[in-house]
N, C-alpha and C. Protein backbone atom coordinates (compact mmCIF):
# COMPACT_ATOMS: atom_id res chain seq x y z
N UNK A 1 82.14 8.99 82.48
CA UNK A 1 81.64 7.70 83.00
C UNK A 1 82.83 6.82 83.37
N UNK A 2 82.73 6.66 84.69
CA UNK A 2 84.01 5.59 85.13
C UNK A 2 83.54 4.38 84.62
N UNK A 3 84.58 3.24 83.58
CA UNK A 3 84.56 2.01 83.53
C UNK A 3 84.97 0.85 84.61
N UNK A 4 84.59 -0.45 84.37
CA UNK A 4 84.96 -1.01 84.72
C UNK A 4 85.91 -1.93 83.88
N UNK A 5 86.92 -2.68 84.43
CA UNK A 5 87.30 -3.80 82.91
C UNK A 5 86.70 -4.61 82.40
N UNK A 6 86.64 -4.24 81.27
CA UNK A 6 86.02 -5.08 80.08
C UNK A 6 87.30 -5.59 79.22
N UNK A 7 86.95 -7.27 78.77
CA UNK A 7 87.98 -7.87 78.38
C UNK A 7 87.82 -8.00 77.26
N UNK A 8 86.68 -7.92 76.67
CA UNK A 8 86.11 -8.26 75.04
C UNK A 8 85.25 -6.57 74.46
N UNK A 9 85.71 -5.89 73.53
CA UNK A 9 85.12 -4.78 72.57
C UNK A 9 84.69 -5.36 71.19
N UNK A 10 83.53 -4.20 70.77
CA UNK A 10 83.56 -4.66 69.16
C UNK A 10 83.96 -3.82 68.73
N UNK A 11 84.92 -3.81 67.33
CA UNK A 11 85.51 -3.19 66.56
C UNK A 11 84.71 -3.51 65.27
N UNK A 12 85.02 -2.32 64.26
CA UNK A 12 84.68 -2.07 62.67
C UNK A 12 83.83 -1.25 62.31
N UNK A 13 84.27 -0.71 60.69
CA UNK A 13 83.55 0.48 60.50
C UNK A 13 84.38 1.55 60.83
N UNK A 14 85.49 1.45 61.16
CA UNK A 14 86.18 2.92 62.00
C UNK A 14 86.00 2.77 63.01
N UNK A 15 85.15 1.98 64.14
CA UNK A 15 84.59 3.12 65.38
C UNK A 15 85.02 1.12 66.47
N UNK A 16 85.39 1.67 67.79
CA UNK A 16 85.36 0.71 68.37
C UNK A 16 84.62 0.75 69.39
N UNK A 17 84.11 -0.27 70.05
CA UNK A 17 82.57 0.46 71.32
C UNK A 17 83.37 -0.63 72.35
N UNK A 18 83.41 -0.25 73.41
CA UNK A 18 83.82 -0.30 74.45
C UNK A 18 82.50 -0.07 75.45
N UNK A 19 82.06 -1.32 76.33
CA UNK A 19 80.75 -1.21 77.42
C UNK A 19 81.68 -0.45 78.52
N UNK A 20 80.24 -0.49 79.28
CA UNK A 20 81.17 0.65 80.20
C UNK A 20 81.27 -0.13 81.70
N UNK A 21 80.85 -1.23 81.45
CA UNK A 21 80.90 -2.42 82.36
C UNK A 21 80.27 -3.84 82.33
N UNK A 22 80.71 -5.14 82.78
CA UNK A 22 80.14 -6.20 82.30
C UNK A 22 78.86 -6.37 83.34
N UNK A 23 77.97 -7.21 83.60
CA UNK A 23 77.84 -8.02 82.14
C UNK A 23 77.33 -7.45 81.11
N UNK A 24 76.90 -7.82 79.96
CA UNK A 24 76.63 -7.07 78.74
C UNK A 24 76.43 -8.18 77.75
N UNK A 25 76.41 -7.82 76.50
CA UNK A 25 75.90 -8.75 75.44
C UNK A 25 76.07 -7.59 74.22
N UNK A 26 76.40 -8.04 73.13
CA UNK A 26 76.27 -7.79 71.88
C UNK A 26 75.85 -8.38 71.00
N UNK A 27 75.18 -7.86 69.84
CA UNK A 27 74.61 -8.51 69.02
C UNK A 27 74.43 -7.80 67.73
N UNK A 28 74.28 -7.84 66.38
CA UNK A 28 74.20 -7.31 65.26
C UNK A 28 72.63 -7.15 64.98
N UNK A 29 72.65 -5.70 64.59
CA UNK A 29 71.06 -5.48 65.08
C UNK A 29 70.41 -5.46 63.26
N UNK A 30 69.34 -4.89 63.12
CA UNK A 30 68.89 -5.24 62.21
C UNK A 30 69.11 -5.10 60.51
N UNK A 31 70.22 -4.25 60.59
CA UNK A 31 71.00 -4.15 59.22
C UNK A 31 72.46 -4.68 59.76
N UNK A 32 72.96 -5.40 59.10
CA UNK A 32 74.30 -5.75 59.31
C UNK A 32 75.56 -4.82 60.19
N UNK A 33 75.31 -3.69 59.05
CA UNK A 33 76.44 -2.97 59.85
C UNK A 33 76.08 -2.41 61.26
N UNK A 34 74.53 -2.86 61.80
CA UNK A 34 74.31 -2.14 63.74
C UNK A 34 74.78 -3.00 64.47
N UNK A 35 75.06 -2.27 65.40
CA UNK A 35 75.46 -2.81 66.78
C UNK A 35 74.99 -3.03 67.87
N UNK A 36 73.97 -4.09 68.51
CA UNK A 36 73.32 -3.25 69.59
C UNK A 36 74.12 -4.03 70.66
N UNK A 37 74.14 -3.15 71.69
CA UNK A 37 74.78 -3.45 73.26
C UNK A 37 73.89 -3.42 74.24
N UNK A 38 73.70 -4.32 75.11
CA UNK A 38 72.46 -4.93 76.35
C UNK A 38 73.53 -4.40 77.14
N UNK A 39 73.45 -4.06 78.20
CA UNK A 39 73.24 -4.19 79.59
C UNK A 39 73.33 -4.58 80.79
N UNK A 40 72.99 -5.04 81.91
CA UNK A 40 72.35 -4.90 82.71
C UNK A 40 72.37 -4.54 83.98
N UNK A 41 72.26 -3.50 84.85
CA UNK A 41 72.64 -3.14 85.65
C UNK A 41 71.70 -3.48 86.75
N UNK A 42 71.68 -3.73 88.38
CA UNK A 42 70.70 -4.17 89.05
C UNK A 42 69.31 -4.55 88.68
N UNK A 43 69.40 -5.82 87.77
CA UNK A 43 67.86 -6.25 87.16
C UNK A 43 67.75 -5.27 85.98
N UNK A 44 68.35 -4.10 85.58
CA UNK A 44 67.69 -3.10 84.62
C UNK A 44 68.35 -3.40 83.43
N UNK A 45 67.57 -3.44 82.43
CA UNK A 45 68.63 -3.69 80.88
C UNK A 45 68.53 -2.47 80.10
N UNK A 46 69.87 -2.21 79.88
CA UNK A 46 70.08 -0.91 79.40
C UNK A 46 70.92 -1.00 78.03
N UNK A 47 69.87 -0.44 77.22
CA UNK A 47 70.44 -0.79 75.27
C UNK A 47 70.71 0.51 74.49
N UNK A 48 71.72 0.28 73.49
CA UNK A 48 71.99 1.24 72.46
C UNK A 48 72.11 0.87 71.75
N UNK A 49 71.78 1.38 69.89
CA UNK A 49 71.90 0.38 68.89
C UNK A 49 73.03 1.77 68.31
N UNK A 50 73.87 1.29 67.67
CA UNK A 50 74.82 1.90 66.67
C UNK A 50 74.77 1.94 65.47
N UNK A 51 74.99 2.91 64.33
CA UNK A 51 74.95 2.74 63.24
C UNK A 51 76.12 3.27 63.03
N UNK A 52 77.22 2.71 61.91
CA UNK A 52 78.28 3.57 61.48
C UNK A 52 77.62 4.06 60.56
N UNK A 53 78.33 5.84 60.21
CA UNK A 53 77.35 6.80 59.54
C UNK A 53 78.31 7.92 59.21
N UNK A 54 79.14 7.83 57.66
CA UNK A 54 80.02 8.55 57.16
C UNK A 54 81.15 8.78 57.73
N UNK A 55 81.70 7.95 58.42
CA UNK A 55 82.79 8.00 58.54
C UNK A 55 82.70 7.94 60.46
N UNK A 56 81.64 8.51 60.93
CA UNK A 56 80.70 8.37 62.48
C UNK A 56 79.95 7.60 62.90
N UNK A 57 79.32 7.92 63.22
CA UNK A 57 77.60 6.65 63.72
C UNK A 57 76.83 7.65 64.11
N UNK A 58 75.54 6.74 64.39
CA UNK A 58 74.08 7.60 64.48
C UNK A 58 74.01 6.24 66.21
N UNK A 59 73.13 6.83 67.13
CA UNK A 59 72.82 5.88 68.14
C UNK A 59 71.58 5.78 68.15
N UNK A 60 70.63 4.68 69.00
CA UNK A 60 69.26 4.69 69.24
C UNK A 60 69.92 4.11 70.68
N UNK A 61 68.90 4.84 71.95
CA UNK A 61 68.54 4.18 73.10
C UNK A 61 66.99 3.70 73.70
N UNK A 62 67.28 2.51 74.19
CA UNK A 62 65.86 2.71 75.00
C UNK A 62 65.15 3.29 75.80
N UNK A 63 64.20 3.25 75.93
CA UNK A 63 63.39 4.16 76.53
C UNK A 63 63.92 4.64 77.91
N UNK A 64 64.02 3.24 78.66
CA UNK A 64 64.34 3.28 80.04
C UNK A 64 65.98 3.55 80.14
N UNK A 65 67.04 3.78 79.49
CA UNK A 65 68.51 4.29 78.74
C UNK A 65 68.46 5.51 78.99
N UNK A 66 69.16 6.06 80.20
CA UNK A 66 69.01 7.62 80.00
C UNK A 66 69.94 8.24 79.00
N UNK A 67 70.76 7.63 78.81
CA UNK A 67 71.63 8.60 77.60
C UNK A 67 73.19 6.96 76.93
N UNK A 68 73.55 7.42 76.07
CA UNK A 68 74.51 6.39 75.69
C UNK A 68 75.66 6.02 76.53
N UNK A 69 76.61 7.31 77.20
CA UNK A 69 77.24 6.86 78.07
C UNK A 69 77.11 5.59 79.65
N UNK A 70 75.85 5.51 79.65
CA UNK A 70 75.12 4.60 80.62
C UNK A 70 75.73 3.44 79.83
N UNK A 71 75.56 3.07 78.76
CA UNK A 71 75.82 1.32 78.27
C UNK A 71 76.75 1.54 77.34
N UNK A 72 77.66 2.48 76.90
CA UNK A 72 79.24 2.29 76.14
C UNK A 72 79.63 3.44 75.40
N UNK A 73 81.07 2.99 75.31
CA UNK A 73 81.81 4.57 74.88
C UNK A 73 82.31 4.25 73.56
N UNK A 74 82.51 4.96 72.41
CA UNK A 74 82.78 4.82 71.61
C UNK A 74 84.25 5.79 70.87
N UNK A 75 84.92 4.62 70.35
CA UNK A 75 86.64 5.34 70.37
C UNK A 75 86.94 5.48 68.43
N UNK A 76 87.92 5.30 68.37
CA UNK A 76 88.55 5.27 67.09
C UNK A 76 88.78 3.83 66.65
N UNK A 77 88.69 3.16 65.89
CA UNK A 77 88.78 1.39 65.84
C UNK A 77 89.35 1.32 64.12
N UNK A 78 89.52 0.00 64.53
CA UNK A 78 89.90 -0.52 62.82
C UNK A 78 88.67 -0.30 62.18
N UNK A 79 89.09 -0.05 60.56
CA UNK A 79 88.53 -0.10 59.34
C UNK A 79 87.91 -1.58 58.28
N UNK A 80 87.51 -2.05 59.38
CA UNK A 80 86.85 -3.32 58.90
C UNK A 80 85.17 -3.48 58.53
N UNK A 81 85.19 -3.87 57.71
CA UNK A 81 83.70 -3.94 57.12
C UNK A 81 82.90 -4.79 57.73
N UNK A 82 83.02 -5.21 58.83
CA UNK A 82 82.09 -6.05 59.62
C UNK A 82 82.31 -5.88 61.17
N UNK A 83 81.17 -6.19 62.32
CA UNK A 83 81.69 -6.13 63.25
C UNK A 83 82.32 -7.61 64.07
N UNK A 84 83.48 -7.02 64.47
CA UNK A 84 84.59 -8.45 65.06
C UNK A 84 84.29 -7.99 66.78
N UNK A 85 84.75 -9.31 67.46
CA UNK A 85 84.98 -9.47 68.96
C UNK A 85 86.02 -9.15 68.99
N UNK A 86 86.83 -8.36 69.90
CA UNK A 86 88.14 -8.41 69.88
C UNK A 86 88.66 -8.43 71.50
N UNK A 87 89.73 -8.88 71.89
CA UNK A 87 90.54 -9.02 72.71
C UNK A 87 91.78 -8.71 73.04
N UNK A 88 92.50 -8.73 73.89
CA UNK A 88 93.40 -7.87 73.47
C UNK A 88 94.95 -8.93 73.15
N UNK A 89 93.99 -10.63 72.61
CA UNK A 89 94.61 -11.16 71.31
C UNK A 89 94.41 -12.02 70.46
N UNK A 90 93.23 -11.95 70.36
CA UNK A 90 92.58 -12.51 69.66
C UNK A 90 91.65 -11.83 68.79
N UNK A 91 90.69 -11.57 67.49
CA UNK A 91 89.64 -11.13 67.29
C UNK A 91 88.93 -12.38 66.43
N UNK A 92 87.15 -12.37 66.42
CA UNK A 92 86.27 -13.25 65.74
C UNK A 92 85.15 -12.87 64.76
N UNK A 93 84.95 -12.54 64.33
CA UNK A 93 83.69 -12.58 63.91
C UNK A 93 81.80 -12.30 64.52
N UNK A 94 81.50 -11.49 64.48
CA UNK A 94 80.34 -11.56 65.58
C UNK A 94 78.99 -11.95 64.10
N UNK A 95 78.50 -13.47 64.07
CA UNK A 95 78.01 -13.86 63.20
C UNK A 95 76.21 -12.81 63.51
N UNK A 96 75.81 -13.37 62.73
CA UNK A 96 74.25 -12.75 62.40
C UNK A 96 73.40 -14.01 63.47
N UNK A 97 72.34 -13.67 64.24
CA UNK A 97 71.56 -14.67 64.79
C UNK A 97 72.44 -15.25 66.33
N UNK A 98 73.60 -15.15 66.45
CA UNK A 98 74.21 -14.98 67.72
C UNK A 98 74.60 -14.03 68.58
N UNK A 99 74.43 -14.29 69.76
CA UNK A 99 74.82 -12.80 70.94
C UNK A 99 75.78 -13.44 71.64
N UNK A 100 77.03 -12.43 71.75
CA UNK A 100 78.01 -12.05 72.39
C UNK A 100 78.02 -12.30 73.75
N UNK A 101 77.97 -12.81 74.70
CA UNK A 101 77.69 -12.53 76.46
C UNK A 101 79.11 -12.88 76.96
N UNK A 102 79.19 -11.68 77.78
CA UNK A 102 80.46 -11.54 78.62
C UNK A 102 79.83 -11.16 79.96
N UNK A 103 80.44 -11.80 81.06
CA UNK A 103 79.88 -12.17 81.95
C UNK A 103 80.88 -11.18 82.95
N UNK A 104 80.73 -10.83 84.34
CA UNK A 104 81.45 -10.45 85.26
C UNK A 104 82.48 -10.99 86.11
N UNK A 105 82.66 -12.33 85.92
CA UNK A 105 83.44 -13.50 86.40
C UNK A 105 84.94 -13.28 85.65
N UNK A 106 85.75 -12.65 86.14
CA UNK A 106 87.13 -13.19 85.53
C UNK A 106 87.85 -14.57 85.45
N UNK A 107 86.89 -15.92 86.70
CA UNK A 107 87.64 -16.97 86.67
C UNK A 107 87.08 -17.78 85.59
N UNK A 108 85.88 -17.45 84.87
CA UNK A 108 85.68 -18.15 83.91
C UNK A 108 86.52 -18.33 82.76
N UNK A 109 86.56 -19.77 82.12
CA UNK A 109 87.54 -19.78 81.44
C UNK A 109 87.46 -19.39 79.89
N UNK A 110 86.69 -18.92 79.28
CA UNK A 110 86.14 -18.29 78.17
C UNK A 110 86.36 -16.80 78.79
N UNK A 111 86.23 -15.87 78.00
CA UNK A 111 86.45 -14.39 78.03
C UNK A 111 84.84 -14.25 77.61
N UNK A 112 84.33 -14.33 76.82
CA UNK A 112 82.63 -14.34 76.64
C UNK A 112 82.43 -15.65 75.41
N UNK A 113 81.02 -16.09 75.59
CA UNK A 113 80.47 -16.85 75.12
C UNK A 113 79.51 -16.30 73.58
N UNK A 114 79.13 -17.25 72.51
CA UNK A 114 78.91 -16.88 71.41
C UNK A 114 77.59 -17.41 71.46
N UNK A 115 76.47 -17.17 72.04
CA UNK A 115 75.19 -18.22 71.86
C UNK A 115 74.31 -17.93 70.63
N UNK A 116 73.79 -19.24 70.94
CA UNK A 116 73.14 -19.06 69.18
C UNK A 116 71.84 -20.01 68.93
N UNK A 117 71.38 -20.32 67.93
CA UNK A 117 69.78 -20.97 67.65
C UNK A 117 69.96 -21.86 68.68
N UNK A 118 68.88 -22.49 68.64
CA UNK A 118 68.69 -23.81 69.38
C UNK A 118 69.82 -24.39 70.44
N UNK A 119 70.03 -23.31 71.73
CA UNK A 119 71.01 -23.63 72.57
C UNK A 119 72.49 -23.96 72.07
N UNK A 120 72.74 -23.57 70.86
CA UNK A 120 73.92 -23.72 70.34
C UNK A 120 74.95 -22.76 71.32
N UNK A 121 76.28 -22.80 71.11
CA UNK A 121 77.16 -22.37 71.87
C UNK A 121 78.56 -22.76 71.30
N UNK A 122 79.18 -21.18 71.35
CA UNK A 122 80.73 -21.53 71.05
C UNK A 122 81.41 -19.99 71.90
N UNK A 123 82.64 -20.70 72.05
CA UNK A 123 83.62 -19.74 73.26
C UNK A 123 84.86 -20.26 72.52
N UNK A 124 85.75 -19.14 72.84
CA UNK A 124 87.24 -19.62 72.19
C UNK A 124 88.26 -19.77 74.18
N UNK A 125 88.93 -20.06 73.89
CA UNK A 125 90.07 -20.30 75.35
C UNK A 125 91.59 -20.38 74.49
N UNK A 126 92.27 -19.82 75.49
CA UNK A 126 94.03 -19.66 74.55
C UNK A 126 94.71 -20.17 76.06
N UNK A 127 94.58 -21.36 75.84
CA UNK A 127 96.19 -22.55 76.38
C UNK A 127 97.13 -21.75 76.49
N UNK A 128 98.00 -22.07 78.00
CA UNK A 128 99.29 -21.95 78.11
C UNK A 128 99.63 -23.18 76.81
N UNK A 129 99.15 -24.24 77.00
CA UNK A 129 100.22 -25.08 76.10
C UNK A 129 99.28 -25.95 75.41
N UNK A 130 99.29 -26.32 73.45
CA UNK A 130 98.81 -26.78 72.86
C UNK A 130 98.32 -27.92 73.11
N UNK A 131 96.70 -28.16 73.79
CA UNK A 131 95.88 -29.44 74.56
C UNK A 131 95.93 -30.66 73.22
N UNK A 132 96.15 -31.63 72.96
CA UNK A 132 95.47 -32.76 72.63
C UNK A 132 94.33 -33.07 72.37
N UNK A 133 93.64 -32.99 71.43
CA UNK A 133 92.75 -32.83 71.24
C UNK A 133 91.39 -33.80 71.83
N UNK A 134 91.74 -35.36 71.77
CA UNK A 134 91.47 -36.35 72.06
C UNK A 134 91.37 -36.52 73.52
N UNK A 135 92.49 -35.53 74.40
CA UNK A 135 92.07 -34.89 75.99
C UNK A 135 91.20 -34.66 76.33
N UNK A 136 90.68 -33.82 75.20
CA UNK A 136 89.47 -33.09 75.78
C UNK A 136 88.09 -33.67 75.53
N UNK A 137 88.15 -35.23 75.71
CA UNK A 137 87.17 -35.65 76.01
C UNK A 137 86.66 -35.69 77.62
N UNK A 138 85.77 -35.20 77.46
CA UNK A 138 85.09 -35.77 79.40
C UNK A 138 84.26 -36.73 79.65
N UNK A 139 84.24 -36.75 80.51
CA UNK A 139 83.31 -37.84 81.48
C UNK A 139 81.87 -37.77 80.91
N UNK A 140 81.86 -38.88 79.94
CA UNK A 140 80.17 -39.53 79.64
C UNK A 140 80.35 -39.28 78.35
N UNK A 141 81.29 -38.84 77.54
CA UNK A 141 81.44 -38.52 76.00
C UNK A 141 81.98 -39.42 75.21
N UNK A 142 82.07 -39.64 74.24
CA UNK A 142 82.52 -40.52 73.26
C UNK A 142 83.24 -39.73 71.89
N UNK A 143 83.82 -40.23 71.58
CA UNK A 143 84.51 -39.45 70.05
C UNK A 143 83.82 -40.12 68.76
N UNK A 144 83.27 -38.83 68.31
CA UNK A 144 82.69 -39.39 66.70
C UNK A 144 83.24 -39.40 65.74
N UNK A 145 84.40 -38.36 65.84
CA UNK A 145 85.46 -38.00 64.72
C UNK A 145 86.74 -37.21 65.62
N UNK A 146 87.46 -37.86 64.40
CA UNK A 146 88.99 -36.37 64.66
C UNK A 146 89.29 -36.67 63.50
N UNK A 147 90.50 -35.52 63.35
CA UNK A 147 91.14 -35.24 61.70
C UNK A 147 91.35 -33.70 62.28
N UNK A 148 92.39 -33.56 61.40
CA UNK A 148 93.17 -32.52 61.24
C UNK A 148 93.61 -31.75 59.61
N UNK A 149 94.06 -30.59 59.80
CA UNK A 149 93.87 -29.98 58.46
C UNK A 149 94.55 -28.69 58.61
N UNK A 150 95.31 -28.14 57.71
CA UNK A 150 95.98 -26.61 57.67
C UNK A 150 95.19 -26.10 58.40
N UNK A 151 94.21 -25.54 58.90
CA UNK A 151 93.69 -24.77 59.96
C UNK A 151 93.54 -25.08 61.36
N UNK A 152 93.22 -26.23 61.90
CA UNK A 152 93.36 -27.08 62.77
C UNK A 152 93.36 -28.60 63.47
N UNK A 153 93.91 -28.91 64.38
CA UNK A 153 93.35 -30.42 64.58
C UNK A 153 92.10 -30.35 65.56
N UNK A 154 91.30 -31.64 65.43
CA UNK A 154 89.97 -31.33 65.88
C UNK A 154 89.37 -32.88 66.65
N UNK A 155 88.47 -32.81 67.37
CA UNK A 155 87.91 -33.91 67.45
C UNK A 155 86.37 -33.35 67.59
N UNK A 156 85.27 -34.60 67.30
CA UNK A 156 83.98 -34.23 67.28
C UNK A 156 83.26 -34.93 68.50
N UNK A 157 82.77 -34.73 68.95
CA UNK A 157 82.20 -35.52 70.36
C UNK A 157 80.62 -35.81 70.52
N UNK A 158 80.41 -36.49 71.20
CA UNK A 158 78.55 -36.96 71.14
C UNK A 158 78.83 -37.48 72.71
N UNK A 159 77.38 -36.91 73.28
CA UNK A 159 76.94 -37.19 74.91
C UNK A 159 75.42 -36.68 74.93
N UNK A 160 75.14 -37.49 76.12
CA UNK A 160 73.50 -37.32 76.46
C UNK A 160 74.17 -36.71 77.91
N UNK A 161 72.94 -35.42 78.25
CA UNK A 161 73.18 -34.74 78.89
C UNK A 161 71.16 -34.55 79.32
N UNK A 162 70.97 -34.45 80.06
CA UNK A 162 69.76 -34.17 80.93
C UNK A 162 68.21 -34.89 79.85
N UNK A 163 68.65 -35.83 79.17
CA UNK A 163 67.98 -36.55 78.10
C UNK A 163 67.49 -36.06 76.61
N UNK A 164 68.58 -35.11 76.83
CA UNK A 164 69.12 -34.74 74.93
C UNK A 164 70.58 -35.63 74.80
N UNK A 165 70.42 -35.45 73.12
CA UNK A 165 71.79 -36.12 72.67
C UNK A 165 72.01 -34.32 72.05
N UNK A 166 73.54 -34.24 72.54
CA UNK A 166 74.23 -33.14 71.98
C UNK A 166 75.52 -33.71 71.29
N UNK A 167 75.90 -32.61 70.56
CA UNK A 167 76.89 -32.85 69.97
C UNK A 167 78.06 -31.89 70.17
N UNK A 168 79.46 -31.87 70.26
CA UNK A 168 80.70 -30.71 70.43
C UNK A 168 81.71 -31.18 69.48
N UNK A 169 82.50 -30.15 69.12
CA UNK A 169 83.37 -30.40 68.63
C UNK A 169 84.68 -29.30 69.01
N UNK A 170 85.98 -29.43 69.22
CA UNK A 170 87.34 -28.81 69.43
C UNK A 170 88.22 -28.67 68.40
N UNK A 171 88.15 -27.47 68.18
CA UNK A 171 89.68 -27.11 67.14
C UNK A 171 90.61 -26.10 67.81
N UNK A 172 91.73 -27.16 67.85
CA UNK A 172 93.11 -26.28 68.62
C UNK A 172 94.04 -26.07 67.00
N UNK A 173 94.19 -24.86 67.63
CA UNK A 173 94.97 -23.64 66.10
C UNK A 173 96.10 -23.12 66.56
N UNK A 174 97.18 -22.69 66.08
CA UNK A 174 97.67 -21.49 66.47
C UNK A 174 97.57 -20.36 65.75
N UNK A 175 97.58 -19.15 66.49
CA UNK A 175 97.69 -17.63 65.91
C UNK A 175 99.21 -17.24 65.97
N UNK A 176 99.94 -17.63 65.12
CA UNK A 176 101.54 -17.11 65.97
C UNK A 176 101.69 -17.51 66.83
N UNK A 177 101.91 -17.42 68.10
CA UNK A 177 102.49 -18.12 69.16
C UNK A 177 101.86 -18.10 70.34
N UNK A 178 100.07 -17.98 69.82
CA UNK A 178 99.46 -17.82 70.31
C UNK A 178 98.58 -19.29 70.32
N UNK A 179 98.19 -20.35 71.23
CA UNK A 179 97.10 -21.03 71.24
C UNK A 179 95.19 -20.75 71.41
N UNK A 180 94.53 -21.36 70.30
CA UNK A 180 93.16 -20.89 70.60
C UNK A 180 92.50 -22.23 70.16
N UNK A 181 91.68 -22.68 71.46
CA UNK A 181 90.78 -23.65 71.06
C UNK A 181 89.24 -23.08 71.13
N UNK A 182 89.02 -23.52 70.18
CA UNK A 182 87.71 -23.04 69.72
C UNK A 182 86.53 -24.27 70.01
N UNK A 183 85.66 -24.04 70.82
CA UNK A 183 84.47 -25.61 71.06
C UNK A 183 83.37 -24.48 71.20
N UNK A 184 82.25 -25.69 70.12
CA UNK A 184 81.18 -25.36 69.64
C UNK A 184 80.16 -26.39 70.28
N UNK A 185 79.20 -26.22 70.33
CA UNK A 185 78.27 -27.06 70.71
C UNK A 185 76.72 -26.67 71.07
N UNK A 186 76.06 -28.12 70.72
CA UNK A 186 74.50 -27.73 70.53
C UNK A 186 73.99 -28.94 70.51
N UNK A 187 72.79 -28.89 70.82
CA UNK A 187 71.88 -30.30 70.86
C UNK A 187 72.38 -31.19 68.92
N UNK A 188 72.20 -32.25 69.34
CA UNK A 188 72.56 -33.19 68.36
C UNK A 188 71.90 -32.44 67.05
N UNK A 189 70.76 -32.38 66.95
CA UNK A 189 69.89 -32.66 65.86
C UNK A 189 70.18 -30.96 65.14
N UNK A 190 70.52 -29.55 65.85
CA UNK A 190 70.83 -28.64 64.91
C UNK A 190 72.58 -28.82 64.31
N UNK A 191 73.06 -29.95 64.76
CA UNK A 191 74.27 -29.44 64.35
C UNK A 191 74.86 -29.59 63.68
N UNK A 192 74.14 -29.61 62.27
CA UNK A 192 74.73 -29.87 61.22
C UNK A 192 74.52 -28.03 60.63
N UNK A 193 72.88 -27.78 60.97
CA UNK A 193 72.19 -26.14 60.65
C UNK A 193 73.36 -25.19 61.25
N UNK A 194 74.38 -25.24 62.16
CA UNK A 194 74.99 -24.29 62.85
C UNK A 194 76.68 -24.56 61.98
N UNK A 195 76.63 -25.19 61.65
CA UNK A 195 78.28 -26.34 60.86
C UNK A 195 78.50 -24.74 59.80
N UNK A 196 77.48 -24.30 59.43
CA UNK A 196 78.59 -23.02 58.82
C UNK A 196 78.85 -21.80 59.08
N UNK A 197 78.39 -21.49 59.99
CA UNK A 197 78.75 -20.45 61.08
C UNK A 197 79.87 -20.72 61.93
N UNK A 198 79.83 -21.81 62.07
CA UNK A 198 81.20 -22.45 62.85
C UNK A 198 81.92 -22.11 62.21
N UNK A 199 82.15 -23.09 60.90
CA UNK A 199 83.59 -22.82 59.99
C UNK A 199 83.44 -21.37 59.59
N UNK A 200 83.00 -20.42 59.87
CA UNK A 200 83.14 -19.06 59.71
C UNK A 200 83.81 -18.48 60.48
N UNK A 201 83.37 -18.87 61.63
CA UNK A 201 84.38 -17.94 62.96
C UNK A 201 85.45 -18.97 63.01
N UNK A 202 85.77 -20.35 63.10
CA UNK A 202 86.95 -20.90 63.16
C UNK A 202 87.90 -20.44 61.47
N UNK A 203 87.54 -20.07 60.25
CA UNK A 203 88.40 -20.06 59.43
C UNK A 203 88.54 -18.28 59.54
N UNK A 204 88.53 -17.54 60.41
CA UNK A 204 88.15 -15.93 60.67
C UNK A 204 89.32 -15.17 61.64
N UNK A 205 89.60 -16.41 62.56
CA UNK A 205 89.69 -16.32 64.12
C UNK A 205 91.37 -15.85 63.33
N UNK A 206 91.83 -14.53 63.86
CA UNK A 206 92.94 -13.68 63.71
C UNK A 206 93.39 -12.96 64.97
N UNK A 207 94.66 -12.35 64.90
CA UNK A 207 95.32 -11.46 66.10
C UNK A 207 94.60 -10.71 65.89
N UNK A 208 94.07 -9.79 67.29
CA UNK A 208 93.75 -8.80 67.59
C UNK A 208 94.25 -7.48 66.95
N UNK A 209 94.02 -6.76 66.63
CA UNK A 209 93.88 -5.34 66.29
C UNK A 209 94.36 -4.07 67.11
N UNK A 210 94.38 -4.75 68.36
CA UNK A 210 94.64 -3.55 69.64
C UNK A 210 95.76 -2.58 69.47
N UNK A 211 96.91 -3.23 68.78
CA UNK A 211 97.75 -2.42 68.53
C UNK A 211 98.55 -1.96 67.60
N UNK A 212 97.48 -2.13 66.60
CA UNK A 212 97.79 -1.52 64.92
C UNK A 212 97.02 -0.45 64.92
């Protein structure tokens, strides 16, 4: 199966899965350690669920899935007990109740997006050069908070947007000499319900794996 580039894999368990072209989506399927991978090729969504399985995996496809190579290949990966996003420098966390979407657009400025309950949303971005946090306010926003802390500096933000009140917040980190700002965001009223999933993937967020 010829690929296309893909910028984001999941790793752990031993095994790393690699789609075999974007767009696509991942998600943790119904026991922790599965994997399932969406799809979609002209309108068609094409799924495999993974199980790591002694040291291997077991697959399930859908119906309309003619075989696994159609939606991803599976390599040798780190030995991690959970499944991570990885990049080739960054890796995250792929929480429970959120899907993965990586899109076909290379000019987008996220590598893939983390969506989650109630229109929630988080994407990481790695700066040429460490942003200001307080910058990254935009047009129609206000600052509810900032503070900073051994893991990062941050600001919290509040805006009405199509007649919701939402809420965002920015934490710029470094990985080594690496910049990663991490922004989360979701309608006002879940975002306190999503506040620990956040600090999960922001206290998580490590170098990539690619070449250990």
């Amino acid at each position: 199966m010829r690929h296309s580039h893909v910028y984001v894999v999941a790793s752990g368990f031993g095994l790393r899965v690699v789609p075999i072209a974007p767009p696509f989506q991942f998600a943790l399927g119904p026991l922790p350690s599965q994997l399932d991978t969406l799809r979609t090729v002209d309108g068609k969504e094409l799924f495999a669920r993974l199980t790591p399985d002694a040291g291997g995996y077991k697959s399930q496809i859908s119906e309309g899935t003619s075989m696994l190579s159609d939606v991803l290949d599976v390599v040798e990966g780190p030995q991690l007990q959970a499944w991570w996003l990885e990049t080739s420098a960054y890796r995250v966390p792929l929480p429970r109740a959120w899907r993965a979407i990586a899109g076909d657009d290379p000019s987008q400025p996220s590598i893939f997006d983390l969506v989650g309950p109630g229109d929630s949303l988080m994407f990481v971005q790695t700066p040429r050069n460490p942003p200001d946090p307080d910058r990254l306010c935009g047009p129609g926003q206000r600052i509810r908070a900032r503070g900073s802390d051994a893991r990062s500096a941050w600001v919290e933000l509040r805006y009405s947007l199509e007649g919701r009140d939402w809420a965002q917040r920015h934490d710029v980190l470094r990985l080594g000499g690496l910049t990663c700002a991490l922004t989360v965001q979701s309608p006002e009223s879940c975002f306190e319900a999503i506040a620990p999933t956040h600090q999960s993937v922001l206290n998580s967020i490590a170098p990539s794996t690619h070449d250990s």
